[in-house]
Protein backbone atom coordinates (compact mmCIF):
# COMPACT_ATOMS: atom_id res chain seq x y z
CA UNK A 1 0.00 0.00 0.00
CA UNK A 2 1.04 3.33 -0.71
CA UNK A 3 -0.66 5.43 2.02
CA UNK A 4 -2.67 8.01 2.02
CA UNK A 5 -3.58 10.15 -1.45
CA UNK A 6 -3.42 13.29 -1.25
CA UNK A 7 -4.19 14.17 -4.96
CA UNK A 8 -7.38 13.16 -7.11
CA UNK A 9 -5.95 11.34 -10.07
CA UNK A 10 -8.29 13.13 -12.33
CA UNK A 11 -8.80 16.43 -10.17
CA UNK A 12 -5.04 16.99 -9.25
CA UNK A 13 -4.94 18.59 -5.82
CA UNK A 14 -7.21 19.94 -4.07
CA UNK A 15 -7.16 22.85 -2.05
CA UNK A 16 -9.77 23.92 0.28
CA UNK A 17 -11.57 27.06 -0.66
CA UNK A 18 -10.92 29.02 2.49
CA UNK A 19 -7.15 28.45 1.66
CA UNK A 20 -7.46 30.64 -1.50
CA UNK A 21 -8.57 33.45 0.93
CA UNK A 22 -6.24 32.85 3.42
CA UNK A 23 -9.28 32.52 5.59
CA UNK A 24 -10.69 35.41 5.31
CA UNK A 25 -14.55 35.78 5.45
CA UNK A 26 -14.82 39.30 4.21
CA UNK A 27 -13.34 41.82 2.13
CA UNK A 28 -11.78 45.59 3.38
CA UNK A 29 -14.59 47.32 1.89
CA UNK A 30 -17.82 47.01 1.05
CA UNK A 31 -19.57 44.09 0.44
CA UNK A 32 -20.19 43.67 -3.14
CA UNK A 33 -23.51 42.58 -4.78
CA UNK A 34 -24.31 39.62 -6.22
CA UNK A 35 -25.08 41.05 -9.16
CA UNK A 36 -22.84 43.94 -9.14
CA UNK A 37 -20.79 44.27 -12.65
CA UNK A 38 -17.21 43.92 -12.26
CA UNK A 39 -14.84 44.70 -15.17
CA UNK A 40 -10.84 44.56 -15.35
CA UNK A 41 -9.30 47.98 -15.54
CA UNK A 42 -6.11 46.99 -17.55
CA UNK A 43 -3.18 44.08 -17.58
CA UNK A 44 -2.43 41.90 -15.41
CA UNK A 45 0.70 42.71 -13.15
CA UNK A 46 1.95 38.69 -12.70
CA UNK A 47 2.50 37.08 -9.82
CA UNK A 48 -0.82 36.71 -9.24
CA UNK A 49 -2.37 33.35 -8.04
CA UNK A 50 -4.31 30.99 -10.66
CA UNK A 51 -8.01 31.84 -9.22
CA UNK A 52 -6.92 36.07 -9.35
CA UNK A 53 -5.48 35.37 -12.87
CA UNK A 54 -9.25 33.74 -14.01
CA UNK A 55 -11.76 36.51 -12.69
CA UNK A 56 -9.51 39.00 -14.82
CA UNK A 57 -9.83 37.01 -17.71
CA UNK A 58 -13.64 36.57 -17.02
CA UNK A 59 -13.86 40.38 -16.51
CA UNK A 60 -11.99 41.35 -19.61
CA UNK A 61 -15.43 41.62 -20.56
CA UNK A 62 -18.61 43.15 -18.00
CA UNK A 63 -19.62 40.30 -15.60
CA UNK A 64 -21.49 39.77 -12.54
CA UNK A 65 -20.35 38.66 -9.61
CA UNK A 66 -22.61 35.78 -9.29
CA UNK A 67 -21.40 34.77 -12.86
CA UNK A 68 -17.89 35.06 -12.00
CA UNK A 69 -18.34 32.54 -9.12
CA UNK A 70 -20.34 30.19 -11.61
CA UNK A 71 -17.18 30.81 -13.96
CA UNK A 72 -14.63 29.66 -11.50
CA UNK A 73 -16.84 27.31 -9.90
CA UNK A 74 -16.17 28.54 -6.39
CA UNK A 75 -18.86 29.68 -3.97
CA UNK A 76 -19.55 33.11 -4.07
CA UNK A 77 -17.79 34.07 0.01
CA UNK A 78 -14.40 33.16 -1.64
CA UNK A 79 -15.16 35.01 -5.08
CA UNK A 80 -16.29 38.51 -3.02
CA UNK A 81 -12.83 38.02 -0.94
CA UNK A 82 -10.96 37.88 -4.06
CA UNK A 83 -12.66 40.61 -6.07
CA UNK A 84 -11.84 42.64 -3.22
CA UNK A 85 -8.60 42.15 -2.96
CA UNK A 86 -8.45 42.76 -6.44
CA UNK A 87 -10.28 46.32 -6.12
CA UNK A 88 -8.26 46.99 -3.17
CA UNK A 89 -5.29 46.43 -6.06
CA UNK A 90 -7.40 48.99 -8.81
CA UNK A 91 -7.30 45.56 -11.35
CA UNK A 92 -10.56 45.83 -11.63
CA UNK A 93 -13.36 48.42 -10.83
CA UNK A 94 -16.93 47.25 -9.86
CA UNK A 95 -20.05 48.81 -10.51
CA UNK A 96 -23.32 48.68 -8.48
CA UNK A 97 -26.63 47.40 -9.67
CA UNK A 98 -28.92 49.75 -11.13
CA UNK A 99 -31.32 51.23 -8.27
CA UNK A 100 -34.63 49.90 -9.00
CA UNK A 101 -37.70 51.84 -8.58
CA UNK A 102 -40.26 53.05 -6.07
CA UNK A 103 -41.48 50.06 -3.79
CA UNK A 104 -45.44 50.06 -4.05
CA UNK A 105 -47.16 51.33 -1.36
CA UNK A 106 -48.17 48.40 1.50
CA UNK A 107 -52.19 49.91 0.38
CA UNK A 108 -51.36 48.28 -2.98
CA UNK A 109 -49.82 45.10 -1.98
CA UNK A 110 -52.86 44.55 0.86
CA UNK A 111 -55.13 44.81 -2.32
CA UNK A 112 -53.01 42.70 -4.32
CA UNK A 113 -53.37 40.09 -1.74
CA UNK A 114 -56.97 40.30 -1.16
CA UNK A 115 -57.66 40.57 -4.77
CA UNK A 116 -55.56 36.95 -4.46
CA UNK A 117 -57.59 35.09 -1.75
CA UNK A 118 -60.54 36.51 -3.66
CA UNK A 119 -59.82 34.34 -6.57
């Protein structure tokens, strides 16, 4: 017997997703939206880690941050910690959601609800 495997044959190794973020929960600034647009701001500078070098290419075009997360296939925690520490860097710049209008009234949603049960 060899002992323990510590690499997936077809997967190569695996690294647990709090290492990418050197457990870190959070990012320095705000937190960003799911579907906040993100887009890179220029090149690359190298040195930067695989999962860093990815959301740049993903952004090389407008993306949302719930799509770059789908992209990498990482869940979305670790994806906000990295696109933070790549604003925090100015590689990319992310833009909030549009605000959406006026909330209706609670009058119009009580009717909407009555007219509901009604049916």
């Amino acid at each position: 017997m060899n002992g323990p495997r510590w690499m997936d044959e077809e997967a190569g190794p695996f690294v647990r997703p709090y290492a990418l973020t050197r457990g870190r929960t959070r990012t320095s600034g705000a937190t960003l939206d799911l579907i906040a647009t993100v887009r890179t701001t220029g090149l690359s500078p190298g040195g930067l880690g695989p999962e860093q070098e990815s959301i740049l290419l993903a952004a090389s075009t407008p993306i949302s941050v719930a799509d770059v997360a789908i992209e990498l296939d990482l869940p979305v925690g670790v994806v906000r910690v990295l696109l933070g520490d790549l604003r925090d860097h100015g590689l990319i710049s992310v833009s909030a959601p549009a605000a959406v209008g006026p909330r209706p009234s609670e009058r119009i949603l009580k009717e909407v609800i009555n007219g509901l049960r009604a049916l």
